[in-house]
N, C-alpha and C. Protein backbone atom coordinates (compact mmCIF):
# COMPACT_ATOMS: atom_id res chain seq x y z
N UNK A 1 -76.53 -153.88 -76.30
CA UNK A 1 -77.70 -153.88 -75.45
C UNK A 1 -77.87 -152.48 -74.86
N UNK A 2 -79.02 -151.97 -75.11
CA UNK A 2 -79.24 -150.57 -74.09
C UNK A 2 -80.05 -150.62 -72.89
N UNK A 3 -80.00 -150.20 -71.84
CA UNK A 3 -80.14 -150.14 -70.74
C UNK A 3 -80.28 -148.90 -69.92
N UNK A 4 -81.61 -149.11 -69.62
CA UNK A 4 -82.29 -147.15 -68.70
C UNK A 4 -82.83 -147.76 -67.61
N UNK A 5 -81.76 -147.12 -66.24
CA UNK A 5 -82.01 -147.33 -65.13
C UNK A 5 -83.64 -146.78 -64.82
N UNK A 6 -84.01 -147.41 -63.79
CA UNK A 6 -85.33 -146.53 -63.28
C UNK A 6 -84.51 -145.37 -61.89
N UNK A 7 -85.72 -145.04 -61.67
CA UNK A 7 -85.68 -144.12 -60.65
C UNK A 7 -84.59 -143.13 -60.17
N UNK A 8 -84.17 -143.05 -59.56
CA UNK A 8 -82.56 -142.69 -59.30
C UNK A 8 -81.65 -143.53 -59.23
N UNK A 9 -81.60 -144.34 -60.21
CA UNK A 9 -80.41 -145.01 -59.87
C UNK A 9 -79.51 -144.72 -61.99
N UNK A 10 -78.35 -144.70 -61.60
CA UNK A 10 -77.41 -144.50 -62.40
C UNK A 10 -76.12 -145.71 -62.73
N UNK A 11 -75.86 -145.66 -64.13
CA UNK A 11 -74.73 -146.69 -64.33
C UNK A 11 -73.86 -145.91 -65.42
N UNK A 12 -72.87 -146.47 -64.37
CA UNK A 12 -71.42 -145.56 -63.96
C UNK A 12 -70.49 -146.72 -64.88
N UNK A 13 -69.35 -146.52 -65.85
CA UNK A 13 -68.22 -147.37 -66.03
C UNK A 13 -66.83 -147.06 -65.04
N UNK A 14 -66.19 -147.82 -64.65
CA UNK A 14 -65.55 -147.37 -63.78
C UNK A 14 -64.17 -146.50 -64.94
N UNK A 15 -63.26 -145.94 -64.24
CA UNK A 15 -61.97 -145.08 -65.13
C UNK A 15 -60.56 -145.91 -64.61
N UNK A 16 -60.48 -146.26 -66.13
CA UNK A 16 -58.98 -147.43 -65.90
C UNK A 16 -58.10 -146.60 -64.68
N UNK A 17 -57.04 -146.58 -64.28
CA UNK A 17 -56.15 -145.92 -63.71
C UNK A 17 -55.12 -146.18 -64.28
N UNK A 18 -54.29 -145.15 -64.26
CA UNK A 18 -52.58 -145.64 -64.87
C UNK A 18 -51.87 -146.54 -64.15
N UNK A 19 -51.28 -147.30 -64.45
CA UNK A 19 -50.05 -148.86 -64.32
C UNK A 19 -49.17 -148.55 -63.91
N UNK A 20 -48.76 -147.32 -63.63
CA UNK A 20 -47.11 -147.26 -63.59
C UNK A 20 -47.66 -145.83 -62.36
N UNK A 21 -46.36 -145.82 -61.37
CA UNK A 21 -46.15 -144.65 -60.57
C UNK A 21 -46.14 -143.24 -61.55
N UNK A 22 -45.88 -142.05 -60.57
CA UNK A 22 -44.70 -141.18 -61.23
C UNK A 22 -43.78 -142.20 -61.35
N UNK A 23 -42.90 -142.27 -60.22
CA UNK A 23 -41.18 -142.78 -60.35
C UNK A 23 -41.42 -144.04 -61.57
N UNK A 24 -41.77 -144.56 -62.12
CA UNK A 24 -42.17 -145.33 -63.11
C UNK A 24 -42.19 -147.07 -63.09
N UNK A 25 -42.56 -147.25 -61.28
CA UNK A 25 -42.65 -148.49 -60.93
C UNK A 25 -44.36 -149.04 -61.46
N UNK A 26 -43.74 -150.32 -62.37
CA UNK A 26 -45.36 -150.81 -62.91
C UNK A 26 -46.56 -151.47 -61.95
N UNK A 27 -47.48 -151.11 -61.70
CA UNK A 27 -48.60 -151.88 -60.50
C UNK A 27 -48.83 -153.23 -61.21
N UNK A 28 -49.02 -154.30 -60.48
CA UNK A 28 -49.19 -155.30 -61.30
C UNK A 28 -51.09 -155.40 -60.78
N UNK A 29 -51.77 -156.24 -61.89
CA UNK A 29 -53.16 -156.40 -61.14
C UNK A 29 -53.36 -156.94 -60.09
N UNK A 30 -52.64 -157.69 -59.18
CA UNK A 30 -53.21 -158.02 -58.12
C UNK A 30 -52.86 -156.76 -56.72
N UNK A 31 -51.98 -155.57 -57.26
CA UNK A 31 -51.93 -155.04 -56.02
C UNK A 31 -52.94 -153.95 -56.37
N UNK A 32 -53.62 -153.84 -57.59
CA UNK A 32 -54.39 -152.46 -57.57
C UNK A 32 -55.50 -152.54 -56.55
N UNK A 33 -55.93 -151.26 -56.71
CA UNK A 33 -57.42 -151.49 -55.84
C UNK A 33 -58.47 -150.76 -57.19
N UNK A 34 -59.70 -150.84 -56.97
CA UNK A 34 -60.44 -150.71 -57.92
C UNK A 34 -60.74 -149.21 -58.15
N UNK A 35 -60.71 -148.27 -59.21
CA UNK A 35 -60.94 -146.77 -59.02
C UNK A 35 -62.53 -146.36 -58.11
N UNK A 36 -62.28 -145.13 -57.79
CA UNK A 36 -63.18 -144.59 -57.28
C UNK A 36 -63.79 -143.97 -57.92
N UNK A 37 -63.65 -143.57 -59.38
CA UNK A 37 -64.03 -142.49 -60.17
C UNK A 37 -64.53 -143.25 -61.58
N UNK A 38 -65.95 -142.66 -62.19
CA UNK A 38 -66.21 -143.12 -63.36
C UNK A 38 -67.05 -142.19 -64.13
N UNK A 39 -67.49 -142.77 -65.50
CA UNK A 39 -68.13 -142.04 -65.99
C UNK A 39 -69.64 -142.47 -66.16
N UNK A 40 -70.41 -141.49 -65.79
CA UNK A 40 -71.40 -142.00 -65.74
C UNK A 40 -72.22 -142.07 -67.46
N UNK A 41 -73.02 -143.33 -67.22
CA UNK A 41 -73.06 -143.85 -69.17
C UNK A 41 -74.74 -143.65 -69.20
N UNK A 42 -75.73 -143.70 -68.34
CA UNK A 42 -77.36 -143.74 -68.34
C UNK A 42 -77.99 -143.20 -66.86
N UNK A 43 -79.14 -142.59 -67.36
CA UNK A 43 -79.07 -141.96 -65.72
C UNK A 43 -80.92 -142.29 -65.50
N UNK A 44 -81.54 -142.45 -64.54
CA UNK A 44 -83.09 -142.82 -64.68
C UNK A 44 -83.84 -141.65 -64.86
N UNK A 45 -84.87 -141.51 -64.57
CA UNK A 45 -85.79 -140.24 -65.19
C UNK A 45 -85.74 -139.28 -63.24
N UNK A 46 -85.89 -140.07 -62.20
CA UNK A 46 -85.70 -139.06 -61.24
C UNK A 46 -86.51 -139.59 -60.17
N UNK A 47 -86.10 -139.13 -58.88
CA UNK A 47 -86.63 -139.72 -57.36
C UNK A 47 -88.24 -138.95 -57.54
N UNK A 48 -89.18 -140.04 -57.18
CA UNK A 48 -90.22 -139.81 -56.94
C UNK A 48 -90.46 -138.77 -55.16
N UNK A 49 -91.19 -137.76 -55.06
CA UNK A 49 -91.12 -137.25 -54.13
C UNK A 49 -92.32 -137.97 -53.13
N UNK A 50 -92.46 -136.97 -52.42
CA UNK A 50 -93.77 -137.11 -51.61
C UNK A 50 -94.65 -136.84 -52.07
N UNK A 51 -94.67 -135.50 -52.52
CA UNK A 51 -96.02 -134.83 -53.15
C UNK A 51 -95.90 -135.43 -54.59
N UNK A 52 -95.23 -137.09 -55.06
CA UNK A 52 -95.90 -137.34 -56.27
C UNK A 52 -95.41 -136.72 -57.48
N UNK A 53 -94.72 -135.93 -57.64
CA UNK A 53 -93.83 -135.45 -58.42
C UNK A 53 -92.35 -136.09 -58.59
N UNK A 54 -91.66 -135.95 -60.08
CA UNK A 54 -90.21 -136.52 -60.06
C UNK A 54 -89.45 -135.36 -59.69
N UNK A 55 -88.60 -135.53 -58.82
CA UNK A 55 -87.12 -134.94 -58.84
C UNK A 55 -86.39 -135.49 -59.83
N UNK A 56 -85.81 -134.60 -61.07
CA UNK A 56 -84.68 -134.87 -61.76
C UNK A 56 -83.02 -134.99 -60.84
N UNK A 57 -82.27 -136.14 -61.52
CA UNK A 57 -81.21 -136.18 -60.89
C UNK A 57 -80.14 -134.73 -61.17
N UNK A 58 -79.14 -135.02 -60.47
CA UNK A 58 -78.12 -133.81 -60.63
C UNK A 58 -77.20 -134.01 -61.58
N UNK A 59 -77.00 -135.30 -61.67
CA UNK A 59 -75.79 -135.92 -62.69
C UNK A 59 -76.29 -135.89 -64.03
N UNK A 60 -76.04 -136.21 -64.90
CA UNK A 60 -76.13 -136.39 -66.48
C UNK A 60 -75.22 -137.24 -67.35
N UNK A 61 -75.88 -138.30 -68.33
CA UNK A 61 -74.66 -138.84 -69.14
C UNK A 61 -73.48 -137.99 -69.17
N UNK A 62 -72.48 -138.57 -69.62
CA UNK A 62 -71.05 -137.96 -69.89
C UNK A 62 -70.43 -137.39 -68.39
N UNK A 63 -70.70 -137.34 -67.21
CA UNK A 63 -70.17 -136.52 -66.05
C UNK A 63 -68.96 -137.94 -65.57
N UNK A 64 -67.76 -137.03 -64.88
CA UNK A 64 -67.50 -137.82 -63.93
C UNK A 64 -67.76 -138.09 -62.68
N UNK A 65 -67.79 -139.06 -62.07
CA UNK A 65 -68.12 -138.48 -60.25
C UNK A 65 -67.23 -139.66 -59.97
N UNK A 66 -67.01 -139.54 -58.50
CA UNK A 66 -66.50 -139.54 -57.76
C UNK A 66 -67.38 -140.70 -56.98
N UNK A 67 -67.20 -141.79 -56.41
CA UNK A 67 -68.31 -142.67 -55.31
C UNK A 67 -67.53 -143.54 -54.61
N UNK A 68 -68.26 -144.46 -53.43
CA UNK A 68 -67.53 -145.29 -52.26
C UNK A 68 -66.74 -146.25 -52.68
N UNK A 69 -65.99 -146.99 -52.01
CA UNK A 69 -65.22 -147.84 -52.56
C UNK A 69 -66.37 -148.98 -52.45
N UNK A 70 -67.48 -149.08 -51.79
CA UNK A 70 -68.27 -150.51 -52.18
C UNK A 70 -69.56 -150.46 -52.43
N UNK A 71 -69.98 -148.68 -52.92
CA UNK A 71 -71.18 -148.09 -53.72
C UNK A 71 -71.37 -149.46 -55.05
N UNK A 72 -72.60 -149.32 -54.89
CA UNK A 72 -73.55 -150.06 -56.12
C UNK A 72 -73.07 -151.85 -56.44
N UNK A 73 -73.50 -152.04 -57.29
CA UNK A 73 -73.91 -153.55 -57.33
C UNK A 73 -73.20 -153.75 -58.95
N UNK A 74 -72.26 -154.22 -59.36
CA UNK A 74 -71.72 -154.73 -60.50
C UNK A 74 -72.28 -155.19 -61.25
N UNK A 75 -72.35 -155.20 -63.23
CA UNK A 75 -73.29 -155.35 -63.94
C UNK A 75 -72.62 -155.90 -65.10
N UNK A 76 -72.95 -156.58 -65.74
CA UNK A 76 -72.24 -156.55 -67.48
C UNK A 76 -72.99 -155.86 -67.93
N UNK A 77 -72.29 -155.61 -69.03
CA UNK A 77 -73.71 -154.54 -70.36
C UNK A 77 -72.58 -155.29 -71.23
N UNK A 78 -72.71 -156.01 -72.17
CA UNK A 78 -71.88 -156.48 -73.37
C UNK A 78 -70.92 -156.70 -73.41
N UNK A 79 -70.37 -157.48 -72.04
CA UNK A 79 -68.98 -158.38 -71.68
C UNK A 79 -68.70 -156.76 -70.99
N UNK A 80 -68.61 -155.65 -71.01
CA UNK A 80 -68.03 -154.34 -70.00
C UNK A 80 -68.75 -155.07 -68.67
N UNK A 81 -67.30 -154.64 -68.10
CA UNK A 81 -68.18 -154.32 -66.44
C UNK A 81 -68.60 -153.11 -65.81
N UNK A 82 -69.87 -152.57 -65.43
CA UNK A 82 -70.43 -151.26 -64.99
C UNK A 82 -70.70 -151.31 -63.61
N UNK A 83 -71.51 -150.57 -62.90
CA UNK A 83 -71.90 -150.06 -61.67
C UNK A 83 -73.26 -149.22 -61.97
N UNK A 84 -74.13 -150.10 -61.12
CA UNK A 84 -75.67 -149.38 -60.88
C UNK A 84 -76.03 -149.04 -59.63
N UNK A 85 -76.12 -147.59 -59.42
CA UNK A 85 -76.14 -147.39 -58.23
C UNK A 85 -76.97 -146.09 -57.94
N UNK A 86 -77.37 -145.24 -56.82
CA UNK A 86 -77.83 -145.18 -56.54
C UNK A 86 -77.75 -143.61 -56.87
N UNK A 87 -77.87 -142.71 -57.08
CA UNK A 87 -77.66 -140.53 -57.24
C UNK A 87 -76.63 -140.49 -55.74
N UNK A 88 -77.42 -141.51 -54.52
CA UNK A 88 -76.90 -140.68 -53.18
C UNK A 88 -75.96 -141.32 -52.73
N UNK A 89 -75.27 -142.44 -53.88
CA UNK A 89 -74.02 -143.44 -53.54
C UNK A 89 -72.94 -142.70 -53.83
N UNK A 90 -73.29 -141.54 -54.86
CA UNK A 90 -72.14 -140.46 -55.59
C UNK A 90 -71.62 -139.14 -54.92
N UNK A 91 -70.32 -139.31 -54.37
CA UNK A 91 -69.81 -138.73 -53.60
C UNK A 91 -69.98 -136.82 -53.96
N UNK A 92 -69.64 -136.95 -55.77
CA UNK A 92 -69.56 -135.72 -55.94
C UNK A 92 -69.44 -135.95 -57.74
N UNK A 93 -69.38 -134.63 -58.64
CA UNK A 93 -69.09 -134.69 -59.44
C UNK A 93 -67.55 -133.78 -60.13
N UNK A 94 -66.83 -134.77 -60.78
CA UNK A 94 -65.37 -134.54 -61.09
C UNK A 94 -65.31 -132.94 -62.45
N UNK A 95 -65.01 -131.91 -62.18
CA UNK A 95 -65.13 -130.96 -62.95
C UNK A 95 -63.64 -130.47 -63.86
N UNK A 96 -63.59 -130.36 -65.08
CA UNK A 96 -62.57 -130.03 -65.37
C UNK A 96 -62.31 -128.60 -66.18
């Protein structure tokens, strides 16, 4: 299924996290907490201004960012679970 947000809003997959510490103690799923960081997968065409014009977003497919722990609204896209949310829910973008 493909899927194009409108406006500014963006959908994000979240980024597994590793299972195990350093010291190499395994997390089991009920003590994780959910990542903060994903990749963003579709982005909308851009915030409508005042004067009637689009603002393009800052982000772009393929980026990582960074967002709140209870930013955006949970989604399936083809049994995945995603995040649709908002350009100003995104804390920052992850650079490598």
């Amino acid at each position: 299924m493909k899927i194009r947000p409108l406006q500014d809003r963006v959908i994000v997959k979240r980024v597994q996290e590793e299972e195990k510490t350093k010291g190499g103690i395994i997390i089991p799923d009920t003590a994780k907490e959910k990542p903060q960081q994903g990749k963003v997968i579709a982005v909308g065409k851009g915030k409508v201004g005042e004067n009637g014009k689009v603002i393009p977003l800052d982000v772009k497919a393929g980026d990582t960012v960074l967002f709140g722990k209870y930013s955006g609204s949970e989604i399936k896209i083809d049994g995945e679970e995603h995040l649709i949310m908002r350009e100003e829910d995104i804390l920052g973008v992850v650079e490598r």
